[in-house]
N, C-alpha and C. Protein backbone atom coordinates (compact mmCIF):
# COMPACT_ATOMS: atom_id res chain seq x y z
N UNK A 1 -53.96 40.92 129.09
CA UNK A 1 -54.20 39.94 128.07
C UNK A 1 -54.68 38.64 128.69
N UNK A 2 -55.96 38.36 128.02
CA UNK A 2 -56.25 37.09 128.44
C UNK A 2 -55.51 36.09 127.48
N UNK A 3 -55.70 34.72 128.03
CA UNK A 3 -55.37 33.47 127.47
C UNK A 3 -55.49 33.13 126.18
N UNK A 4 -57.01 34.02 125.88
CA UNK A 4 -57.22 32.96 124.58
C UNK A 4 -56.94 34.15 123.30
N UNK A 5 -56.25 35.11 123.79
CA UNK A 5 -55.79 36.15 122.60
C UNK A 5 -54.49 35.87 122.61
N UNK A 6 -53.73 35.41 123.54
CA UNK A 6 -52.22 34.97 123.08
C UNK A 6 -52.48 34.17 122.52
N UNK A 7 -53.25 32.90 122.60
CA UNK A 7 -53.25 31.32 122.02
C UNK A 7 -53.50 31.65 120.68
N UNK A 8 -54.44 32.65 120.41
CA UNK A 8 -54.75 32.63 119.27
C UNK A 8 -53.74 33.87 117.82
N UNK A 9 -52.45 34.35 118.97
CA UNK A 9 -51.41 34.71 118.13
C UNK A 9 -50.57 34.50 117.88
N UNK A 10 -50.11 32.86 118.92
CA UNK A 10 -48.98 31.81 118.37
C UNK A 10 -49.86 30.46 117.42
N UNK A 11 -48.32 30.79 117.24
CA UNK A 11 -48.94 29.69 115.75
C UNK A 11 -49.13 28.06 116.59
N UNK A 12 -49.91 27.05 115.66
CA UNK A 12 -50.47 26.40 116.18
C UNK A 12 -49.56 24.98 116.89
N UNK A 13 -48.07 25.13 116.32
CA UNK A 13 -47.30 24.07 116.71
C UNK A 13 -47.14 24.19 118.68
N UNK A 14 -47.62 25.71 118.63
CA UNK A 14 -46.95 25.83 120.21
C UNK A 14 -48.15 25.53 121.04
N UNK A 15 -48.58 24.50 122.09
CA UNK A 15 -49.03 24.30 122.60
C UNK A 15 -49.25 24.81 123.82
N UNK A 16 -50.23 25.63 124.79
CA UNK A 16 -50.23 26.40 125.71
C UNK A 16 -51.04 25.20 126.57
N UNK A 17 -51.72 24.33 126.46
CA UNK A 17 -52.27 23.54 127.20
C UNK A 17 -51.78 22.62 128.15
N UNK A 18 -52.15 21.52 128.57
CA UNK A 18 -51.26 20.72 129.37
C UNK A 18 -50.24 19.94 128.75
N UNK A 19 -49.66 19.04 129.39
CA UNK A 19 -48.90 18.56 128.77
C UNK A 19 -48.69 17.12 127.67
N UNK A 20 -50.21 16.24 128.53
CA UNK A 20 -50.86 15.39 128.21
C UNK A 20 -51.72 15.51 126.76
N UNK A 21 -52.13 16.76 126.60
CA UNK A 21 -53.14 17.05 125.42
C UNK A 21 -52.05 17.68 124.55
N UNK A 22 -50.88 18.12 124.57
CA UNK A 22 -50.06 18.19 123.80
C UNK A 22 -49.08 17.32 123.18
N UNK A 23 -48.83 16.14 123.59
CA UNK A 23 -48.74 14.75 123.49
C UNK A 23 -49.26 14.14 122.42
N UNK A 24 -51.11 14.19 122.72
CA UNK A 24 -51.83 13.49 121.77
C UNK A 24 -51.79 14.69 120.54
N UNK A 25 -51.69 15.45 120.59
CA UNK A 25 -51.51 16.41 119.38
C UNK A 25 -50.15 16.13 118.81
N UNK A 26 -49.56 15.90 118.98
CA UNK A 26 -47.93 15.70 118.26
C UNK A 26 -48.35 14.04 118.10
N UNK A 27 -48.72 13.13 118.84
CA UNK A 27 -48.84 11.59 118.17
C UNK A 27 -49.71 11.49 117.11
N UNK A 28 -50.90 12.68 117.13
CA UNK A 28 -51.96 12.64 115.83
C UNK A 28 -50.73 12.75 115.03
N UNK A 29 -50.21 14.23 114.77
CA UNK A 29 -49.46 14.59 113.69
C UNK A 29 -48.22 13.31 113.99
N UNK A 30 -47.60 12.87 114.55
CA UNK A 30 -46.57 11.58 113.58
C UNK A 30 -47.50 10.75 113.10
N UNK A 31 -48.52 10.59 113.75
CA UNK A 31 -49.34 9.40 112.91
C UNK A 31 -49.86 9.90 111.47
N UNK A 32 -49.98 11.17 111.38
CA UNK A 32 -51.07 11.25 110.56
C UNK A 32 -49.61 10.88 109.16
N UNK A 33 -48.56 11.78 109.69
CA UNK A 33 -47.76 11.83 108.78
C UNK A 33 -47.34 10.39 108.74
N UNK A 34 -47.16 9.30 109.58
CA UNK A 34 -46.46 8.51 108.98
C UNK A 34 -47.72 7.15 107.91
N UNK A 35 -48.86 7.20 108.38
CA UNK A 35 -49.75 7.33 107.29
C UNK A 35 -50.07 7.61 105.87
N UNK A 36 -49.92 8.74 105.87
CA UNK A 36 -49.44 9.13 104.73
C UNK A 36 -48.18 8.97 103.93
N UNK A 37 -47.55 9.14 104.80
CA UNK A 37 -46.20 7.92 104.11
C UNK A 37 -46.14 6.83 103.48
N UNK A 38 -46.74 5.74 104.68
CA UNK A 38 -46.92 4.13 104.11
C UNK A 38 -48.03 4.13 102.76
N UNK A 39 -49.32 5.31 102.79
CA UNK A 39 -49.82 5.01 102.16
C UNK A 39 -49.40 5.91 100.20
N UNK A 40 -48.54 6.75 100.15
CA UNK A 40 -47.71 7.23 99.30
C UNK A 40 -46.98 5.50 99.00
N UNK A 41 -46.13 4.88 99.84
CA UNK A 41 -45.44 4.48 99.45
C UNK A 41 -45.94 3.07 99.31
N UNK A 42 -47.52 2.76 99.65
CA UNK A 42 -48.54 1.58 98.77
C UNK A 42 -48.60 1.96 97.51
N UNK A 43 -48.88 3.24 97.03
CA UNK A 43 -49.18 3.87 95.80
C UNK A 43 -48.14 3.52 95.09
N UNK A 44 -47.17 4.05 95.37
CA UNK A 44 -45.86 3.97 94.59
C UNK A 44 -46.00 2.57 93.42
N UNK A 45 -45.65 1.30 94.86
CA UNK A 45 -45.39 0.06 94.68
C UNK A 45 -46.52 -0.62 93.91
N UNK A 46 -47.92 -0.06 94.15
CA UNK A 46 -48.39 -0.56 93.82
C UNK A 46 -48.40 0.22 91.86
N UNK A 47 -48.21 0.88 91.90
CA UNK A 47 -48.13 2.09 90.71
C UNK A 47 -47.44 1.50 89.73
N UNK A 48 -45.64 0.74 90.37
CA UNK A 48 -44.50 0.00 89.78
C UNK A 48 -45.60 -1.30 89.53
N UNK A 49 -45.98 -2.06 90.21
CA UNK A 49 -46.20 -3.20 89.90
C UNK A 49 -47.31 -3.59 88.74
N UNK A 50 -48.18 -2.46 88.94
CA UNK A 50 -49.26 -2.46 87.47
C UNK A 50 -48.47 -1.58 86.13
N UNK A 51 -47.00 -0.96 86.37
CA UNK A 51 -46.21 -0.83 85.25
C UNK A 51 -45.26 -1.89 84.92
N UNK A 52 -45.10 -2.79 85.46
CA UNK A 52 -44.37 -3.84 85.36
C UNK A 52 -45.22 -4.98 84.35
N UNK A 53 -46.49 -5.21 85.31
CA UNK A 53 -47.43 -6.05 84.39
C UNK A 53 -47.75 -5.56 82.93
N UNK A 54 -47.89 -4.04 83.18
CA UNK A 54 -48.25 -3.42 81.59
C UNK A 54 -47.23 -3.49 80.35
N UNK A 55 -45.34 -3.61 81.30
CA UNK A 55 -44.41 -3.85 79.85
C UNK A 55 -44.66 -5.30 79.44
N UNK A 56 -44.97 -6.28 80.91
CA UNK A 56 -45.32 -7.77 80.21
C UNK A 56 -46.17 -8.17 79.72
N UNK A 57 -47.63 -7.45 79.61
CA UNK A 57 -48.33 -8.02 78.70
C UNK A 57 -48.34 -7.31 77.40
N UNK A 58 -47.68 -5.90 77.21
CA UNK A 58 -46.94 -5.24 76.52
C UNK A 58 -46.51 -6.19 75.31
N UNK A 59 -45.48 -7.02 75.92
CA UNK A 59 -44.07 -7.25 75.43
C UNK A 59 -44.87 -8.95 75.04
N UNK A 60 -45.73 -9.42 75.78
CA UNK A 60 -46.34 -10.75 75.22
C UNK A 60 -47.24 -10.48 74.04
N UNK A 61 -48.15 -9.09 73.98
CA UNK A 61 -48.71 -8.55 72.42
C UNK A 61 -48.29 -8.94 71.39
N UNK A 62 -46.63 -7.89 71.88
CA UNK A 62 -45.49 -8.15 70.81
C UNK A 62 -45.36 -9.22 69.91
N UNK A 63 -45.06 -10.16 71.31
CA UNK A 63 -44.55 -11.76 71.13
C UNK A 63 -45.62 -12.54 70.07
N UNK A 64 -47.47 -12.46 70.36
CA UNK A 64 -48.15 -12.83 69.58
C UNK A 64 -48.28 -12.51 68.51
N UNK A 65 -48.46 -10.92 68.29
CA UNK A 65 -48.23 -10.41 66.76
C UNK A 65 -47.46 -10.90 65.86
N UNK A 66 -46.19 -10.71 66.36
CA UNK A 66 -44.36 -11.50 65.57
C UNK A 66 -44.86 -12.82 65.78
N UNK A 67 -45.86 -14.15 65.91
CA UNK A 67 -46.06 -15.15 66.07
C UNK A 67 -47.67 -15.32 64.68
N UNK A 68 -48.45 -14.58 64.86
CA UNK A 68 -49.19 -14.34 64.06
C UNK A 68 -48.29 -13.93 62.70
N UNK A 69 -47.83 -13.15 62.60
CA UNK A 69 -47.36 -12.72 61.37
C UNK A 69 -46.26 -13.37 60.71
N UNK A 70 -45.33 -14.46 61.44
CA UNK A 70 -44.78 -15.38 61.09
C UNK A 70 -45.84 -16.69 60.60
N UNK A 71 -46.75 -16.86 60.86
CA UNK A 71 -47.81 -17.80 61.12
C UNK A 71 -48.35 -17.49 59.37
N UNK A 72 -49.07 -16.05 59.04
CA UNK A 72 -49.40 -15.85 57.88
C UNK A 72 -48.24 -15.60 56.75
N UNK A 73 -47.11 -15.45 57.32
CA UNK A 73 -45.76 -15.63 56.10
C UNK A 73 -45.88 -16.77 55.56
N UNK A 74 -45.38 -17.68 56.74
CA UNK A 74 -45.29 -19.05 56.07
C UNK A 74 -46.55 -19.88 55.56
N UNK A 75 -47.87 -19.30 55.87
CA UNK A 75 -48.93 -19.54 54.86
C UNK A 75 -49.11 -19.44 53.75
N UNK A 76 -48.47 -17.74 53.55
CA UNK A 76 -48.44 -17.70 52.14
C UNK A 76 -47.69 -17.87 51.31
N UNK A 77 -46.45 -18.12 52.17
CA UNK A 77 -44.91 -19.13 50.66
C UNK A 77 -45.80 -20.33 50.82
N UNK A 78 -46.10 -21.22 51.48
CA UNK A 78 -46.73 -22.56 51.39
C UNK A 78 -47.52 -22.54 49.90
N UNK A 79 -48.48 -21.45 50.13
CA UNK A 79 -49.63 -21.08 48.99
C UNK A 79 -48.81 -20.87 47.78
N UNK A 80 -47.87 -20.18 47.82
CA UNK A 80 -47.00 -19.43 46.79
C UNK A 80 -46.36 -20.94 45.98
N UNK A 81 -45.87 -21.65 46.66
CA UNK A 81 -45.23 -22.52 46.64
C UNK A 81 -45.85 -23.84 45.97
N UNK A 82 -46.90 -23.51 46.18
CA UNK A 82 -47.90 -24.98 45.73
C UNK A 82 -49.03 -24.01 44.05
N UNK A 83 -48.57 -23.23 44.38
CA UNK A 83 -49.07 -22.45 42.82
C UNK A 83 -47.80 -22.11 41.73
N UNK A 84 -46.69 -22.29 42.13
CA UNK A 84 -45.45 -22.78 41.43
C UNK A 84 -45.21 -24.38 40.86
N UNK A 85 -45.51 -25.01 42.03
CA UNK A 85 -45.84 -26.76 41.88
C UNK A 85 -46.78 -26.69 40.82
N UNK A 86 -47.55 -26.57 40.81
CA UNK A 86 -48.48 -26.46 39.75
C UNK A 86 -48.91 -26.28 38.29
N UNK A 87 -47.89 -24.82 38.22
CA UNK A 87 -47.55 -24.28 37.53
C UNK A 87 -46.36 -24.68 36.68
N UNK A 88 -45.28 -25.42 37.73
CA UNK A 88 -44.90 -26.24 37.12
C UNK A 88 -45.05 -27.84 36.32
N UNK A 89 -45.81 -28.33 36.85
CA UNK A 89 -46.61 -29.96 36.11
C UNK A 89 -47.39 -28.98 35.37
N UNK A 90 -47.99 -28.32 34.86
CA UNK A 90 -48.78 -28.32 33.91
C UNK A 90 -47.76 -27.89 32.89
N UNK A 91 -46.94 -26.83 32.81
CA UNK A 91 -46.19 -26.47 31.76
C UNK A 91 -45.44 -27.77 31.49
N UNK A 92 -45.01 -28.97 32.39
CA UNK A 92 -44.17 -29.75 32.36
C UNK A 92 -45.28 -30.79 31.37
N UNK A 93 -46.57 -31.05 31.79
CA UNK A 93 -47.65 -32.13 30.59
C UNK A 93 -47.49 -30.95 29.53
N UNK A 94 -48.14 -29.81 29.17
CA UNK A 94 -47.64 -28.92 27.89
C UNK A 94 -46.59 -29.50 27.25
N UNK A 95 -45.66 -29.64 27.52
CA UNK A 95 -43.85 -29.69 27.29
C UNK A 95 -43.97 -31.03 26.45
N UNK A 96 -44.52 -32.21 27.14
CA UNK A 96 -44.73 -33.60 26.52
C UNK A 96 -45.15 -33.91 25.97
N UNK A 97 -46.50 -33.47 25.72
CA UNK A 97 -47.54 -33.44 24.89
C UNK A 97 -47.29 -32.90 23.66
N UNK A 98 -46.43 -31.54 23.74
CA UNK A 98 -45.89 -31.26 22.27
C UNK A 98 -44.89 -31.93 21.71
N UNK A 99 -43.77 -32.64 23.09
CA UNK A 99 -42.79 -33.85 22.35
C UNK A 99 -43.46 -34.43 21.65
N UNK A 100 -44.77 -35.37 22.42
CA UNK A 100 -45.59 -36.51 21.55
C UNK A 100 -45.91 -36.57 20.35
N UNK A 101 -46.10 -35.37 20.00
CA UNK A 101 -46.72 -34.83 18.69
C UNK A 101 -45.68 -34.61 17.55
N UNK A 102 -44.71 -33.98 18.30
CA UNK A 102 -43.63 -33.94 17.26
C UNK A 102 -42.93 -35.54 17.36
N UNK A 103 -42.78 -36.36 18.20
CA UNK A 103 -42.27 -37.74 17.90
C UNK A 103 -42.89 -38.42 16.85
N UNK A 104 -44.84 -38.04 17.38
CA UNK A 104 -45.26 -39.47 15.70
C UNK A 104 -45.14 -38.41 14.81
N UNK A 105 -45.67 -37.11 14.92
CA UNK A 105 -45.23 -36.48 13.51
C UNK A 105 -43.78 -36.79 12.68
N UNK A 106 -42.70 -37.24 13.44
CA UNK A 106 -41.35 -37.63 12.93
C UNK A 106 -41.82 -39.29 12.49
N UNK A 107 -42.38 -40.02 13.41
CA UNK A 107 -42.08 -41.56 12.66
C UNK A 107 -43.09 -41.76 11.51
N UNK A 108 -44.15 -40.29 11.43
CA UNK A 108 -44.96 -41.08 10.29
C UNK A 108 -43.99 -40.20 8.95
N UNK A 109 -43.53 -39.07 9.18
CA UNK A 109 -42.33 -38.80 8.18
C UNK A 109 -41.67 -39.48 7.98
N UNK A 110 -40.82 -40.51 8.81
CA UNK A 110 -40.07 -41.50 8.60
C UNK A 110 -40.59 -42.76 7.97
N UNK A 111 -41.65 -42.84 8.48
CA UNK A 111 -42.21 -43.99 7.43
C UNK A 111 -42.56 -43.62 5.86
N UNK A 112 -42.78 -42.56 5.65
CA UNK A 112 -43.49 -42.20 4.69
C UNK A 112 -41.56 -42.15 3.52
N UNK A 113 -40.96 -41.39 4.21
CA UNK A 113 -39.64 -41.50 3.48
C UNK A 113 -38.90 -42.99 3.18
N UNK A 114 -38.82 -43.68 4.47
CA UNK A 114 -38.35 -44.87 3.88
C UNK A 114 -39.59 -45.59 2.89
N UNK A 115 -40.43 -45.48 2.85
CA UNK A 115 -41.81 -45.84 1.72
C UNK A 115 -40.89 -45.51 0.55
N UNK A 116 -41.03 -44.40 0.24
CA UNK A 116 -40.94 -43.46 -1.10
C UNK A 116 -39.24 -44.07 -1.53
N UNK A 117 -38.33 -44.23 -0.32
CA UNK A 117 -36.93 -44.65 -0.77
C UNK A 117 -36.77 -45.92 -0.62
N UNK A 118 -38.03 -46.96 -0.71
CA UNK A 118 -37.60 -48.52 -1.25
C UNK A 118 -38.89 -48.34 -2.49
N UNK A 119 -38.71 -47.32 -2.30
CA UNK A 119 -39.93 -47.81 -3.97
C UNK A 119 -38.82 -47.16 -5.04
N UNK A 120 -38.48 -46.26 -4.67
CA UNK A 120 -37.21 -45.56 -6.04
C UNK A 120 -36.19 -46.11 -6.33
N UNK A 121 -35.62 -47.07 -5.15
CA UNK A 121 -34.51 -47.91 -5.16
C UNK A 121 -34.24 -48.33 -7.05
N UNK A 122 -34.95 -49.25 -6.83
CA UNK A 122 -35.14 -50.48 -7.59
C UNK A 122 -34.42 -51.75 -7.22
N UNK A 123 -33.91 -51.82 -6.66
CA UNK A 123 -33.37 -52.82 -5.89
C UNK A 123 -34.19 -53.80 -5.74
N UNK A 124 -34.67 -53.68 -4.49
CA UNK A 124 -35.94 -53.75 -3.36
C UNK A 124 -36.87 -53.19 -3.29
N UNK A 125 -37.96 -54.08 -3.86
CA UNK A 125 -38.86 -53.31 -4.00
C UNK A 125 -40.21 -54.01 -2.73
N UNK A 126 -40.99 -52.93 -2.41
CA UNK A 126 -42.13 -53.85 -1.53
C UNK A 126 -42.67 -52.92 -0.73
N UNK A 127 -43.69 -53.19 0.14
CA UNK A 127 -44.25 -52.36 1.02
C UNK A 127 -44.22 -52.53 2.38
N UNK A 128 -44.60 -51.89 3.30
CA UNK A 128 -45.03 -52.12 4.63
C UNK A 128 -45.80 -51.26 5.24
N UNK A 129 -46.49 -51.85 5.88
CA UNK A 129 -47.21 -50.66 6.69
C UNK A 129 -47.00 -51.35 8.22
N UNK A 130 -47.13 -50.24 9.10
CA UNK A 130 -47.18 -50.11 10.39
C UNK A 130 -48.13 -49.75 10.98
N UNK A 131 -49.11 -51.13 11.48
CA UNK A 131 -49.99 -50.75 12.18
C UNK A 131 -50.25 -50.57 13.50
N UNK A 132 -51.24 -50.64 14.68
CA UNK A 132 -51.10 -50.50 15.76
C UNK A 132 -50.62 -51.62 16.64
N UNK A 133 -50.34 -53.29 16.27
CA UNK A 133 -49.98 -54.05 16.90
C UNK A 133 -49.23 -54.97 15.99
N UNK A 134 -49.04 -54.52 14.87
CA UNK A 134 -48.34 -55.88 14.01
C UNK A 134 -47.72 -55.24 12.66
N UNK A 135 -46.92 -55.42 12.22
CA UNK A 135 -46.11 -55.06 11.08
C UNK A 135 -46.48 -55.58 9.74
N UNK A 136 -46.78 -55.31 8.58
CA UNK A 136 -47.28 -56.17 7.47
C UNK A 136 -46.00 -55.53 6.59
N UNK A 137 -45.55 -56.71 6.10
CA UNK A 137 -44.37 -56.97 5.02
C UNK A 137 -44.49 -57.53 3.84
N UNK A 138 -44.46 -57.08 2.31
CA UNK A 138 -44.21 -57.46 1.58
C UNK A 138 -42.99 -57.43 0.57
N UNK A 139 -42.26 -57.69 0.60
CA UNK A 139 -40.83 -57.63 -0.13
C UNK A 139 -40.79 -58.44 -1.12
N UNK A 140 -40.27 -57.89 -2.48
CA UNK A 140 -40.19 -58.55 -3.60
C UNK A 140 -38.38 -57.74 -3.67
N UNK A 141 -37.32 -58.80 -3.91
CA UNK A 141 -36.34 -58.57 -4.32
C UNK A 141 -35.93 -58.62 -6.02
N UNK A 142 -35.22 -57.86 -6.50
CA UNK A 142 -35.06 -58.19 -7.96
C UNK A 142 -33.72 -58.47 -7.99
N UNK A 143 -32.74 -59.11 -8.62
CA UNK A 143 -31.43 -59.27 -9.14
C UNK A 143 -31.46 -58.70 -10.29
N UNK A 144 -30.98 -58.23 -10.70
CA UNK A 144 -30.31 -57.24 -12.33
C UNK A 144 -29.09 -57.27 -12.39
């Protein structure tokens, strides 16, 4: 048996060469492996750290949305709120405006009754009218 038919029926960890070139063959392989290590374990870290950034800008979305949507709540009670205001003064002029109406509708009834009840008297007899700035009086008293 030559050399290179044994070499080539042990497996490749066993080195038949010198001792020097078997050396650099075992420092490739720790290097290669510890290489691959550091660079697994760049991946990793670096893997965590762009999942880290992703729950925080995640979680700041969140934060704007729930900031936006608080933002258009209180827009629209504001809105809500000022169409109630509103809603209220106008029903509130409605409300007065029909007092008004029913007040002179009462004092010109009232005038018109005390009219009619110093004329039936006989007592006191006379007129008045009520105008827009001055009172006109005529009174004629009778004794009987």
């Amino acid at each position: 048996m030559d050399t290179q038919t044994v070499s080539a029926d042990l497996p490749e960890d066993i080195c038949l060469l010198d001792n020097e070139q078997c050396q650099k063959k075992a420092a490739i392989k720790i290097q290669s492996w510890w290489r691959g290590n550091m660079v697994r374990r760049t991946l990793l870290h670096a893997a965590l750290r762009a999942w880290v950034i992703q729950c925080w800008w995640r979680s700041m979305q969140a934060k704007m949305l729930e900031q936006r949507r608080r933002l258009a709540l209180k827009l629209y009670t504001c809105q809500e709120w000022a169409v109630v205001k509103v809603q209220a003064q106008v029903r509130m002029w409605q409300a007065r405006r029909r007092f008004l109406q029913a007040r002179q509708a009462a004092c010109i009834i009232q005038s018109h009754w005390r009219w009619h009840a110093s004329q039936t008297r006989g007592l006191i007899r006379g007129r008045y009218e009520v105008r827009a700035s001055r009172l006109e009086l005529d009174i004629e008293i009778l004794m009987t």
